[in-house]
PDB file of N, CA and C in Angstrom:
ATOM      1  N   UNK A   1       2.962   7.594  23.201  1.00  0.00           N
ATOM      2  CA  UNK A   1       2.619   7.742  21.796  1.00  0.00           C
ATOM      3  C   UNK A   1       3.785   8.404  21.075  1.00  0.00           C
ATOM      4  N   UNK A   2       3.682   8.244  19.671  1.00  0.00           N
ATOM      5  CA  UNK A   2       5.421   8.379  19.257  1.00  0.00           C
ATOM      6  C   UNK A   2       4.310   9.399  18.097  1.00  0.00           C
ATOM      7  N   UNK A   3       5.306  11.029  17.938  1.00  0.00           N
ATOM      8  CA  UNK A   3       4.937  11.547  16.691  1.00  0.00           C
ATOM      9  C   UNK A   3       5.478  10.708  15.376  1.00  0.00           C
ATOM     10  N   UNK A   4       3.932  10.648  14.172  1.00  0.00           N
ATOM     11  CA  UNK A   4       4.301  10.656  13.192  1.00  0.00           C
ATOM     12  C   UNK A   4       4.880  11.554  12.212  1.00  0.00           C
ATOM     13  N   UNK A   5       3.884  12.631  12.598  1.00  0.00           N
ATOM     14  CA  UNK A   5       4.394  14.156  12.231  1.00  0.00           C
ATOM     15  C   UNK A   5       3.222  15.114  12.323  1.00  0.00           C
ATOM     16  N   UNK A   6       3.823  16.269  12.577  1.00  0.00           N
ATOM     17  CA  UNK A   6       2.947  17.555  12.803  1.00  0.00           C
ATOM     18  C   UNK A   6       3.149  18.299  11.712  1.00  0.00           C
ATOM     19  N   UNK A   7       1.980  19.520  11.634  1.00  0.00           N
ATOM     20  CA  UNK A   7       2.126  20.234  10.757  1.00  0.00           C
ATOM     21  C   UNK A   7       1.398  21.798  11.149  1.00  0.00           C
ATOM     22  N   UNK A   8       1.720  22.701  10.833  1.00  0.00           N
ATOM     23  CA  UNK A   8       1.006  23.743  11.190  1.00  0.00           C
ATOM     24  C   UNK A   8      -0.035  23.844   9.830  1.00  0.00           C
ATOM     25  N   UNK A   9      -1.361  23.801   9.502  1.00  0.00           N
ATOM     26  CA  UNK A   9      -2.153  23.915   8.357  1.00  0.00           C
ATOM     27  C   UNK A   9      -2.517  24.992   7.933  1.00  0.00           C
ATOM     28  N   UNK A  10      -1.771  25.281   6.488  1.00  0.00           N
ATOM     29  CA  UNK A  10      -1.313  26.560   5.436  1.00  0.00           C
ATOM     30  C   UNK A  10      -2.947  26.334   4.514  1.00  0.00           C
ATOM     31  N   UNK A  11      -2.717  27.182   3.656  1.00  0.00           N
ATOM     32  CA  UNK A  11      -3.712  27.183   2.902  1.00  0.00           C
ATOM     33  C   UNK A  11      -3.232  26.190   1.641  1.00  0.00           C
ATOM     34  N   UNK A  12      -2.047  25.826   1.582  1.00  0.00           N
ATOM     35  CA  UNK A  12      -1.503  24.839   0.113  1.00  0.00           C
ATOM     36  C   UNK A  12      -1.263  23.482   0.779  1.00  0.00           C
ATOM     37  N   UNK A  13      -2.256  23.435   2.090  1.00  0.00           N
ATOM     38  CA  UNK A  13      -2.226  21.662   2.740  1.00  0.00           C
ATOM     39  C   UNK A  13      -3.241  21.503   1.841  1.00  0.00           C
ATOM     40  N   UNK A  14      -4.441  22.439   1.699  1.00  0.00           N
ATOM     41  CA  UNK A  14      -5.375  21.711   1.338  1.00  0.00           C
ATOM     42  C   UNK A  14      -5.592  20.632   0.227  1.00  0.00           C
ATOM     43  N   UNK A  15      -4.757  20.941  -0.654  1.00  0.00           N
ATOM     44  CA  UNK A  15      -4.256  20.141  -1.631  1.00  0.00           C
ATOM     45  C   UNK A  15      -3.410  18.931  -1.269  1.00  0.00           C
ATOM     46  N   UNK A  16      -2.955  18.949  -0.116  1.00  0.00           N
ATOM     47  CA  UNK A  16      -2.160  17.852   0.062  1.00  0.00           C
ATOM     48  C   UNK A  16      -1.141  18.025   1.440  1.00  0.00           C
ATOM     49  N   UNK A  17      -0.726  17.080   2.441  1.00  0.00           N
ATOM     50  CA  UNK A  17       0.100  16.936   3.536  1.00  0.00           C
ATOM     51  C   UNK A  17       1.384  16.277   3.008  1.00  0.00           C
ATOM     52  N   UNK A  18       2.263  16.800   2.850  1.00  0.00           N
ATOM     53  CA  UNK A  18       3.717  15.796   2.787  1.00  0.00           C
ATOM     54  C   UNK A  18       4.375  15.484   3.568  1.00  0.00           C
ATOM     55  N   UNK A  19       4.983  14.543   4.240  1.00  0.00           N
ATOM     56  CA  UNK A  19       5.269  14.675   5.053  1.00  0.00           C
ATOM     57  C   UNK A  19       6.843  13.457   5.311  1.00  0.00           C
ATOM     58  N   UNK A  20       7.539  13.325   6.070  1.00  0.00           N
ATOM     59  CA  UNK A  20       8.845  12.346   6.242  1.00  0.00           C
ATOM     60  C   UNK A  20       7.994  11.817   7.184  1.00  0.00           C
ATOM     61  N   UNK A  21       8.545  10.038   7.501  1.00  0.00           N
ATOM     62  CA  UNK A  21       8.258   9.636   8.298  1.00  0.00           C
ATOM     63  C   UNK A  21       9.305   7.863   8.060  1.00  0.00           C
ATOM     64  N   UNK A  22       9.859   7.949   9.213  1.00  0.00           N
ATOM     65  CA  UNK A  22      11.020   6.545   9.021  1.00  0.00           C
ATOM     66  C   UNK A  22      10.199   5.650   9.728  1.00  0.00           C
ATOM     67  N   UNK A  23       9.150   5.681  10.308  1.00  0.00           N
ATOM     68  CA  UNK A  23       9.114   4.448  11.275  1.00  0.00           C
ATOM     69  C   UNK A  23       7.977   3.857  10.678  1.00  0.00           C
ATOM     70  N   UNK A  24       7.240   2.783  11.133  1.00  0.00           N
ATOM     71  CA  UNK A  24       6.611   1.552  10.392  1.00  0.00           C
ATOM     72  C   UNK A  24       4.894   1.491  10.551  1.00  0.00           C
ATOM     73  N   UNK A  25       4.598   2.701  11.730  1.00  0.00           N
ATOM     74  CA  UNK A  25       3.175   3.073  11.583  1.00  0.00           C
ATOM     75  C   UNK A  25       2.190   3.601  11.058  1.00  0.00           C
ATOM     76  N   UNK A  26       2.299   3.622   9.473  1.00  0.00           N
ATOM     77  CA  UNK A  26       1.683   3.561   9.014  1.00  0.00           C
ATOM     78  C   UNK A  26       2.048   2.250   7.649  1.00  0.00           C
ATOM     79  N   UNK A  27       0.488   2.221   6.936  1.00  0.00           N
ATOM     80  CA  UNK A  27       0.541   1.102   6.000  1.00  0.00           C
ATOM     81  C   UNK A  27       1.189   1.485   4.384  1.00  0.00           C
ATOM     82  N   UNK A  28       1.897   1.081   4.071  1.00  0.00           N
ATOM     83  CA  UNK A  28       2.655   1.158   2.139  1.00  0.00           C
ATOM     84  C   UNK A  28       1.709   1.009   1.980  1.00  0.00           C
ATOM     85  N   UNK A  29       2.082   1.146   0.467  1.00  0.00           N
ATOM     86  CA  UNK A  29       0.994   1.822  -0.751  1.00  0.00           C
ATOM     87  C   UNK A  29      -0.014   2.360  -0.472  1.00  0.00           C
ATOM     88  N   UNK A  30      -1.243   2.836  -0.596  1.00  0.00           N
ATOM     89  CA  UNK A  30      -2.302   3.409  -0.573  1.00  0.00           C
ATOM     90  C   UNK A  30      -3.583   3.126   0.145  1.00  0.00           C
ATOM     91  N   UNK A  31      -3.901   3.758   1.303  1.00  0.00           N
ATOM     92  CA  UNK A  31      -4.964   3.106   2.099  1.00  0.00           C
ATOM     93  C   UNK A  31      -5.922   4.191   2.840  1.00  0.00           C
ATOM     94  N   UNK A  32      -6.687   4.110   3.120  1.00  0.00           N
ATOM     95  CA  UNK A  32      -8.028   5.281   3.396  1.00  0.00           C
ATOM     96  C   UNK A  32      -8.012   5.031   5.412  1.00  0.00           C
ATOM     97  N   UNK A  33      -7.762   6.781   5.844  1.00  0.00           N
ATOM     98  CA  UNK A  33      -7.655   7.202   6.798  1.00  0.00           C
ATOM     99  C   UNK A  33      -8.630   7.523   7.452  1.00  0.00           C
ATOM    100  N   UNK A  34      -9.641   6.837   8.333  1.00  0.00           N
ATOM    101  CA  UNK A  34     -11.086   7.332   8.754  1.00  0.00           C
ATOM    102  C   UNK A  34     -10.293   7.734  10.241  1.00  0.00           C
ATOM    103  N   UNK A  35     -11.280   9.207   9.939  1.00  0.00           N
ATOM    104  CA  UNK A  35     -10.669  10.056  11.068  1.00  0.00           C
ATOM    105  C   UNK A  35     -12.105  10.153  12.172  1.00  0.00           C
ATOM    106  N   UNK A  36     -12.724  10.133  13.332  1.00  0.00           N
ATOM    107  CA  UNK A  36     -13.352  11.251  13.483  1.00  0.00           C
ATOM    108  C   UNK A  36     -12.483  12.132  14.597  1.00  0.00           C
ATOM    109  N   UNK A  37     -13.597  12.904  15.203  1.00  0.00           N
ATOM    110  CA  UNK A  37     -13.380  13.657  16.136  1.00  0.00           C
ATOM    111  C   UNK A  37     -14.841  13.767  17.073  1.00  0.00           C
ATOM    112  N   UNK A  38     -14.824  12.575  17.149  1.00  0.00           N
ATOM    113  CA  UNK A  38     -16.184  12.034  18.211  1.00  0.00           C
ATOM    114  C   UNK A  38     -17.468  12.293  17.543  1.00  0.00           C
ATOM    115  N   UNK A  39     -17.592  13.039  16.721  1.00  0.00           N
ATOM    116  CA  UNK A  39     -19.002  13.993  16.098  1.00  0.00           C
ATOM    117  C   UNK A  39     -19.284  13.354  14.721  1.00  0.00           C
ATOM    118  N   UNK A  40     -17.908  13.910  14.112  1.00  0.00           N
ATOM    119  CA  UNK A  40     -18.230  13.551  12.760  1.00  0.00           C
ATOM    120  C   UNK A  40     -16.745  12.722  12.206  1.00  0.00           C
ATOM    121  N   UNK A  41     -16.958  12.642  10.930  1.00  0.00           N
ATOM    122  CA  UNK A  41     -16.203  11.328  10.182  1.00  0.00           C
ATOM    123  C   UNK A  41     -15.433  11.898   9.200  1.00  0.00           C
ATOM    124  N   UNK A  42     -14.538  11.879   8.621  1.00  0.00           N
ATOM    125  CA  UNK A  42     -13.466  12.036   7.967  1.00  0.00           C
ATOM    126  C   UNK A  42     -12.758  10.888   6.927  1.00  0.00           C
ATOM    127  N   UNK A  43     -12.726  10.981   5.302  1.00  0.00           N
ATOM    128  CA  UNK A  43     -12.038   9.662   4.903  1.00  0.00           C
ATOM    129  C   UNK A  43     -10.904  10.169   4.229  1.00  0.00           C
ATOM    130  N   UNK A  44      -9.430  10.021   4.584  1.00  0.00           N
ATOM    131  CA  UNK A  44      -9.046  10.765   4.120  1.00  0.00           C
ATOM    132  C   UNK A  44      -7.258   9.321   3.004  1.00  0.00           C
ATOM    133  N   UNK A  45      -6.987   9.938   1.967  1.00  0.00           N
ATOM    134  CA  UNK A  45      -6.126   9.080   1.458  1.00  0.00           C
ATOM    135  C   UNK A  45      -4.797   8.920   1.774  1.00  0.00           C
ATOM    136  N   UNK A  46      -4.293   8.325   1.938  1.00  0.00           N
ATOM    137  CA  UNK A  46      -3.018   8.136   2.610  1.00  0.00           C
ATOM    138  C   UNK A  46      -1.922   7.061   1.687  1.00  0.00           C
ATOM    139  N   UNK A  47      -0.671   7.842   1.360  1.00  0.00           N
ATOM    140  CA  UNK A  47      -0.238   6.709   0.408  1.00  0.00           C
ATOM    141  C   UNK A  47       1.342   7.178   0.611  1.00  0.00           C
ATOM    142  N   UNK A  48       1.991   5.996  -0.145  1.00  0.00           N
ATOM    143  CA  UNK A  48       3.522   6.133   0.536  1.00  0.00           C
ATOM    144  C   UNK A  48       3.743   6.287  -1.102  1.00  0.00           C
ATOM    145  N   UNK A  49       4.860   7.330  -0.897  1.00  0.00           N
ATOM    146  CA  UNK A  49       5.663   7.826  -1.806  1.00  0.00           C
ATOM    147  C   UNK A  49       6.812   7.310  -2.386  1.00  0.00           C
ATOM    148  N   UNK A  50       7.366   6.289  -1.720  1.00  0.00           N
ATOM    149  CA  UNK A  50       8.596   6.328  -1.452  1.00  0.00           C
ATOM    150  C   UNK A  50      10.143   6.994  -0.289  1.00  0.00           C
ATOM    151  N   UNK A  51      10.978   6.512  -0.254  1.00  0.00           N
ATOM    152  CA  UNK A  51      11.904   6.927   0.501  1.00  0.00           C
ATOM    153  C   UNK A  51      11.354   7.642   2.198  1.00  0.00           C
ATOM    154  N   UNK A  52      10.593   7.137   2.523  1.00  0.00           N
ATOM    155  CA  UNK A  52       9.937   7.240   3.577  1.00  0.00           C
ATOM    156  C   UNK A  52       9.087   8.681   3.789  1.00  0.00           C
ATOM    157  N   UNK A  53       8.492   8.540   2.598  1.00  0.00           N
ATOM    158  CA  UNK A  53       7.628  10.051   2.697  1.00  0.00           C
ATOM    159  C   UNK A  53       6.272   9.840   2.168  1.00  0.00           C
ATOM    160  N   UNK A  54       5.363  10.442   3.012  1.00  0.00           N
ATOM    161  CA  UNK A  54       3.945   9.779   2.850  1.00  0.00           C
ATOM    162  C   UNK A  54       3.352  10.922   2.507  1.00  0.00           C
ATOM    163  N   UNK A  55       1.898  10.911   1.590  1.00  0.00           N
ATOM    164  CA  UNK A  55       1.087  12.694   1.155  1.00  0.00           C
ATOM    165  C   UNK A  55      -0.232  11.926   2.188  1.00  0.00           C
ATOM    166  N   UNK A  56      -0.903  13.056   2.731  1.00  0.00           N
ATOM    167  CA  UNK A  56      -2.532  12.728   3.070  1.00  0.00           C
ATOM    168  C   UNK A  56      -2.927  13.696   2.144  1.00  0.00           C
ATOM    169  N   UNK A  57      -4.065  13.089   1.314  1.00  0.00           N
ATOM    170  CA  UNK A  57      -4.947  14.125   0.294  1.00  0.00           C
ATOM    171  C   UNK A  57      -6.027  13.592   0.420  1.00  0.00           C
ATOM    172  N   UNK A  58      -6.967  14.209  -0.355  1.00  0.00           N
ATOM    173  CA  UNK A  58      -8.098  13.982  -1.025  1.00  0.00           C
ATOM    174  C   UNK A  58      -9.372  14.792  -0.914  1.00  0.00           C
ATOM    175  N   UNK A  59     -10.320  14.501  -1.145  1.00  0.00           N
ATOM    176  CA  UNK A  59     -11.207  15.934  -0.716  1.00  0.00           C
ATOM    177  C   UNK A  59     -11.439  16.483   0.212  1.00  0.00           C
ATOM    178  N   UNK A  60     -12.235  14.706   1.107  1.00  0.00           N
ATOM    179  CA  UNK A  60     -12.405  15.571   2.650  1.00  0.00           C
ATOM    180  C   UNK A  60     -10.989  15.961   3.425  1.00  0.00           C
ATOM    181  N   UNK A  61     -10.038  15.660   2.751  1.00  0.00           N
ATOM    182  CA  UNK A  61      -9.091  16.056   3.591  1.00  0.00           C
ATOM    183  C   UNK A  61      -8.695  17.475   3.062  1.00  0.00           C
ATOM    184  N   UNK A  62      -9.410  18.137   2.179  1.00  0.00           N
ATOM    185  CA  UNK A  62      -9.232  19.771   1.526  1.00  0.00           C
ATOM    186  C   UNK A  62     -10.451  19.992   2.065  1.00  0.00           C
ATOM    187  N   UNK A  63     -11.507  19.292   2.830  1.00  0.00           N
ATOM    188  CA  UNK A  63     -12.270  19.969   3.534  1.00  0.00           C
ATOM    189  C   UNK A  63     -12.354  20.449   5.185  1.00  0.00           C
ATOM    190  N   UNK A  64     -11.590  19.122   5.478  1.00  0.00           N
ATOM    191  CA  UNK A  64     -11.410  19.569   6.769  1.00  0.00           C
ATOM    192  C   UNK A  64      -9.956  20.694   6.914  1.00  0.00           C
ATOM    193  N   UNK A  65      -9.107  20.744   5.695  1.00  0.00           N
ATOM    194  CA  UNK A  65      -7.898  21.623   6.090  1.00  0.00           C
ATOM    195  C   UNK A  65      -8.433  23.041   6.032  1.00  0.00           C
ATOM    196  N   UNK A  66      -9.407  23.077   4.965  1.00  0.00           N
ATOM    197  CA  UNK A  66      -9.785  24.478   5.051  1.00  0.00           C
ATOM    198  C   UNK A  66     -10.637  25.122   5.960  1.00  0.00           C
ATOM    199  N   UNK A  67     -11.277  24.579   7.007  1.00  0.00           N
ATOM    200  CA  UNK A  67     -11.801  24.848   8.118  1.00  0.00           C
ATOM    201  C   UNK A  67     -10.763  25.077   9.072  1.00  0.00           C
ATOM    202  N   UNK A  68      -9.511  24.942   8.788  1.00  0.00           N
ATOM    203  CA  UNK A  68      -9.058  24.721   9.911  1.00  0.00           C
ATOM    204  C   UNK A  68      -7.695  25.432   9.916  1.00  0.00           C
ATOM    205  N   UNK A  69      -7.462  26.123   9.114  1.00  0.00           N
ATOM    206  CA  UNK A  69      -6.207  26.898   8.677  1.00  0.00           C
ATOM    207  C   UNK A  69      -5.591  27.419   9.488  1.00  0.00           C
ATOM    208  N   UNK A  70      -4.644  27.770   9.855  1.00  0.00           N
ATOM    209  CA  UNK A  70      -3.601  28.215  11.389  1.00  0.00           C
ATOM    210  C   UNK A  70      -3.780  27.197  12.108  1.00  0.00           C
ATOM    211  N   UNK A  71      -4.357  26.100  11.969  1.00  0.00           N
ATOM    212  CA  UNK A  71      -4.430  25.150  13.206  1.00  0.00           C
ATOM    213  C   UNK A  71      -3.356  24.202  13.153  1.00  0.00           C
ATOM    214  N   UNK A  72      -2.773  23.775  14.224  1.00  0.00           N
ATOM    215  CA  UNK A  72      -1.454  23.005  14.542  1.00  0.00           C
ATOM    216  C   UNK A  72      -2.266  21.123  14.589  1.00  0.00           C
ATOM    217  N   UNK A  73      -1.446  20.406  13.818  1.00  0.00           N
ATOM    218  CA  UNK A  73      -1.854  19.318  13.807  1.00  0.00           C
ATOM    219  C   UNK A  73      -1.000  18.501  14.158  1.00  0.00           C
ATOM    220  N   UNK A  74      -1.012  17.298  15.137  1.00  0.00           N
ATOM    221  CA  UNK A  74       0.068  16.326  15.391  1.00  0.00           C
ATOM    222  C   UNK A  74      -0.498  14.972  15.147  1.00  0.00           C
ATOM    223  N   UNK A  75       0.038  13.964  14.573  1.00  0.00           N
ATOM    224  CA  UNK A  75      -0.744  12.605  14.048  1.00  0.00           C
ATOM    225  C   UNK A  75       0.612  11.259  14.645  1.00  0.00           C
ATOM    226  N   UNK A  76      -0.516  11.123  15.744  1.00  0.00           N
ATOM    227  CA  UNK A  76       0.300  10.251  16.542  1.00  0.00           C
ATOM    228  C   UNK A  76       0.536   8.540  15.675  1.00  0.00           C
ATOM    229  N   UNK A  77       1.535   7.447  16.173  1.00  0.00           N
ATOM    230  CA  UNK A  77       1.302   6.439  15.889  1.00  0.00           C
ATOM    231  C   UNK A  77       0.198   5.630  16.576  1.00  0.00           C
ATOM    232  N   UNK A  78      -0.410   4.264  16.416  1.00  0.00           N
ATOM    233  CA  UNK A  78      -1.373   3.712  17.304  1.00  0.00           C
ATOM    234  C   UNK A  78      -0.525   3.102  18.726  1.00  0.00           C
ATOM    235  N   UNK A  79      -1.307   3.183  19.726  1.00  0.00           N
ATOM    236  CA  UNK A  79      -0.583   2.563  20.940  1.00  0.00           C
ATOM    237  C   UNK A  79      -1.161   1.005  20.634  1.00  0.00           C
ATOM    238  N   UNK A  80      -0.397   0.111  22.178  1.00  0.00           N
ATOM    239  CA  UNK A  80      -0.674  -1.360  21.916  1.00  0.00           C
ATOM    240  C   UNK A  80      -2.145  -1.409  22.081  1.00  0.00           C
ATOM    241  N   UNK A  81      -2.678  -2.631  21.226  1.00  0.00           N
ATOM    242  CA  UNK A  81      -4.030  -2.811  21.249  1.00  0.00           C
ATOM    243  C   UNK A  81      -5.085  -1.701  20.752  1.00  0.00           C
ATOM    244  N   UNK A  82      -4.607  -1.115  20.337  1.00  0.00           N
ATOM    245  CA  UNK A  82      -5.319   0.062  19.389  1.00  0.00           C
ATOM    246  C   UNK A  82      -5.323  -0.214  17.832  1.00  0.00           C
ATOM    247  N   UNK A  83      -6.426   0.177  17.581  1.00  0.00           N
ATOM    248  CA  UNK A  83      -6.323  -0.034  16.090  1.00  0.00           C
ATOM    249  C   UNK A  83      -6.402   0.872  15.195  1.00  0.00           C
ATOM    250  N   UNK A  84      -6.082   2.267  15.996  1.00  0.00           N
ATOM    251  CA  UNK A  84      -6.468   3.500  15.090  1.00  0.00           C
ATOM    252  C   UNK A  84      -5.592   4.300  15.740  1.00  0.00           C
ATOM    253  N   UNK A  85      -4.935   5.445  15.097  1.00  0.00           N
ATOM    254  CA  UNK A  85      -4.226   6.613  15.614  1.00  0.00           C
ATOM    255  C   UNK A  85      -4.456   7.982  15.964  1.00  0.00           C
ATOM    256  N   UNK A  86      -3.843   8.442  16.665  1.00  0.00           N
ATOM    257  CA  UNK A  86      -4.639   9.587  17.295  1.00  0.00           C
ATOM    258  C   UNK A  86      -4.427  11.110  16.324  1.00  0.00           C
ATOM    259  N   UNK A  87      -4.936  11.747  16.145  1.00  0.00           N
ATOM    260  CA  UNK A  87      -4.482  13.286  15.918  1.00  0.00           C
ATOM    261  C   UNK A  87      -4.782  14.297  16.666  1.00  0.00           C
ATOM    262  N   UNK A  88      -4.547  14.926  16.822  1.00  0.00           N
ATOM    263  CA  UNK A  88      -4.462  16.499  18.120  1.00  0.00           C
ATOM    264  C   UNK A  88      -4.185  17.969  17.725  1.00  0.00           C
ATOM    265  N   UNK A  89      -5.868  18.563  17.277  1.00  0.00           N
ATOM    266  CA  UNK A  89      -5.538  20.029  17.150  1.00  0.00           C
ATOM    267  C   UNK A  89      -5.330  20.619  17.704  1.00  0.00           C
ATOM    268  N   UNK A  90      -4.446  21.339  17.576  1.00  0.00           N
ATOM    269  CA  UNK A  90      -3.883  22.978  18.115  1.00  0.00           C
ATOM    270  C   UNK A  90      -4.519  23.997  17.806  1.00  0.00           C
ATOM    271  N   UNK A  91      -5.679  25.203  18.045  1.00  0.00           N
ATOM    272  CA  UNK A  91      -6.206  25.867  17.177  1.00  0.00           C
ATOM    273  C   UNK A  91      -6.415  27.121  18.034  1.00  0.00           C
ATOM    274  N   UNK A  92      -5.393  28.157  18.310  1.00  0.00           N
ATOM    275  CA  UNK A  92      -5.406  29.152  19.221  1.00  0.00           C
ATOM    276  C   UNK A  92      -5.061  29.015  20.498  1.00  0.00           C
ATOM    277  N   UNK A  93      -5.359  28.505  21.704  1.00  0.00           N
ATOM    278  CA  UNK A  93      -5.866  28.721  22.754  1.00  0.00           C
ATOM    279  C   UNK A  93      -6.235  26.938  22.996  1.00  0.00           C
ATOM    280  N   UNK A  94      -7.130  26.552  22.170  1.00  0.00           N
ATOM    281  CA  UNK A  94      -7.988  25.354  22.715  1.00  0.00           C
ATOM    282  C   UNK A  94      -7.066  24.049  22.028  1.00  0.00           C
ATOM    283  N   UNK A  95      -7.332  22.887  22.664  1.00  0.00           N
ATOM    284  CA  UNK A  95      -6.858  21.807  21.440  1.00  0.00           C
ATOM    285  C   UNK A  95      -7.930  20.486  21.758  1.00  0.00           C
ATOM    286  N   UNK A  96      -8.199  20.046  20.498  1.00  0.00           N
ATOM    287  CA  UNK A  96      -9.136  18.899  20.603  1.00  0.00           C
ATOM    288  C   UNK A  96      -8.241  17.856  20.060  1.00  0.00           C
ATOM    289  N   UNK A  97      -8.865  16.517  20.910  1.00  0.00           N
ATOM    290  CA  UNK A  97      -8.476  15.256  20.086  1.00  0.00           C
ATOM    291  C   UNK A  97      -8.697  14.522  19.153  1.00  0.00           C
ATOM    292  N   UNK A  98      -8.977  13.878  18.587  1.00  0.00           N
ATOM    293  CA  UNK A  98      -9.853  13.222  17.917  1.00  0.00           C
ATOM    294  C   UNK A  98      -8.811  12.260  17.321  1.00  0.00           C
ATOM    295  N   UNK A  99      -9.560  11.243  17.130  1.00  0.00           N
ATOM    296  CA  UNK A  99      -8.835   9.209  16.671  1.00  0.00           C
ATOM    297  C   UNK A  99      -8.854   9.526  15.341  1.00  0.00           C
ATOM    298  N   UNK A 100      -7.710   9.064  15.138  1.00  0.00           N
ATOM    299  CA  UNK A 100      -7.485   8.247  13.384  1.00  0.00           C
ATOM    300  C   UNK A 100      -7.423   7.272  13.433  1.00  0.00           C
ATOM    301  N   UNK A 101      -8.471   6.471  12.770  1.00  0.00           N
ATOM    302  CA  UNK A 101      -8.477   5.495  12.281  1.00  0.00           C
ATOM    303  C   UNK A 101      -8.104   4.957  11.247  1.00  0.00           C
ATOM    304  N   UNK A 102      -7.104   3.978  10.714  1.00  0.00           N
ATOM    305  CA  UNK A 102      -7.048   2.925   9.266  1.00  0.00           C
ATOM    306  C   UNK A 102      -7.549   2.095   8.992  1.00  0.00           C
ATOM    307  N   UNK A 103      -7.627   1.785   7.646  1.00  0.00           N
ATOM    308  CA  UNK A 103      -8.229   0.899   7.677  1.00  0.00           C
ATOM    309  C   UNK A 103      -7.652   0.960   5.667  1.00  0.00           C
ATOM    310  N   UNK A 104      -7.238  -0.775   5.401  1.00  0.00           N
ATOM    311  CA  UNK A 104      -6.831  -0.486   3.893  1.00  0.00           C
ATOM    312  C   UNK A 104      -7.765  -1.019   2.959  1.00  0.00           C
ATOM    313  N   UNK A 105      -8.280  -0.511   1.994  1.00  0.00           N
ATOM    314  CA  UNK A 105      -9.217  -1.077   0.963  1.00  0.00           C
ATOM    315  C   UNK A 105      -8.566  -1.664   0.003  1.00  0.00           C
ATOM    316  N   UNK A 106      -9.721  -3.236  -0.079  1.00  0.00           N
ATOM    317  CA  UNK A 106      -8.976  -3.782  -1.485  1.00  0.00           C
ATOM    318  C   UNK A 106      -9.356  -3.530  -2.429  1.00  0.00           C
ATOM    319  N   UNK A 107      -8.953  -4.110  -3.856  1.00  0.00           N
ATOM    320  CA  UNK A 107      -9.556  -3.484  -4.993  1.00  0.00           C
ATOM    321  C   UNK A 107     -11.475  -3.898  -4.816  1.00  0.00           C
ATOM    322  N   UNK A 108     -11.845  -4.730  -4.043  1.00  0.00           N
ATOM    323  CA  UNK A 108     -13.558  -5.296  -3.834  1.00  0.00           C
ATOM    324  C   UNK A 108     -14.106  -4.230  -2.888  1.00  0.00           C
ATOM    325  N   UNK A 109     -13.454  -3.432  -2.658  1.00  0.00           N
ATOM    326  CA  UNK A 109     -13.609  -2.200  -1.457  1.00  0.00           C
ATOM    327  C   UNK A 109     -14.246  -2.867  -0.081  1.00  0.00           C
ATOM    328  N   UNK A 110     -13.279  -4.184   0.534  1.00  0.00           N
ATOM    329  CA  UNK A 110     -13.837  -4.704   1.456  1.00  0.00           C
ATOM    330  C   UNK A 110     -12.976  -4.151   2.913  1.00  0.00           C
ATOM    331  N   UNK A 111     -12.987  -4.145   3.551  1.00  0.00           N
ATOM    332  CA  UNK A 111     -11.755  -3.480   4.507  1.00  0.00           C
ATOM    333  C   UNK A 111     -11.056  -4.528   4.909  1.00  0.00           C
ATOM    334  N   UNK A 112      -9.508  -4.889   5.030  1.00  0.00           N
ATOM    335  CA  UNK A 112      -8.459  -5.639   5.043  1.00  0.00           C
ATOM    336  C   UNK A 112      -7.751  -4.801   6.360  1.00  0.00           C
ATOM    337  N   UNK A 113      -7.407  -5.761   7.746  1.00  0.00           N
ATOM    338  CA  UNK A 113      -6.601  -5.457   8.994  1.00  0.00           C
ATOM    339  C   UNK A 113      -5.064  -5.410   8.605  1.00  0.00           C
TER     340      UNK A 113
END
């Protein structure tokens, strides 16, 4: 699995993840990030900036950052035959996994591969 990028989570993620990224795993322009972590579900926005720099925002993603503050985050690319990407908390001592999933909406809000 290849890092997309990590982040240690501040209290001014919650507003938003910025992040560099040169390589091709994730989707341009603007597309919705379903995360879980086996339990529960996560939708989070994902959009390219330009010059190879991508933000994750949006609410639940200011909801799950604020639960989760000091926690170390790494957001893998998808492996072959996968259709979703991984992320991996760091949070003291323990670390959990949990899948990211993509998936891009069209303007009919139908989901597009």
């Amino acid at each position: 699995m290849t890092v997309i990028g990590e982040v240690n989570l501040v209290t001014h993620h919650q507003a938003r993840w910025r992040f560099l990224y040169r390589g091709h795993a994730l989707p341009g322009g603007t597309s919705i990030l379903t995360v879980t972590d086996g339990f529960q579900w996560w939708h989070f926005q994902c959009r390219s900036e330009g010059d190879n720099m991508y933000c994750i925002n949006g609410s639940e993603w200011s909801r799950f950052v604020q639960t989760r503050i000091n926690a170390m985050i790494t957001l893998y690319s998808k492996e072959d035959g996968e259709d979703f990407h991984r992320i991996r908390l760091k949070s003291g001592a323990s670390s959990v996994q949990t899948e990211l999933r993509y998936g891009l909406y069209s303007q009919s809000n139908q989901w597009r591969r």
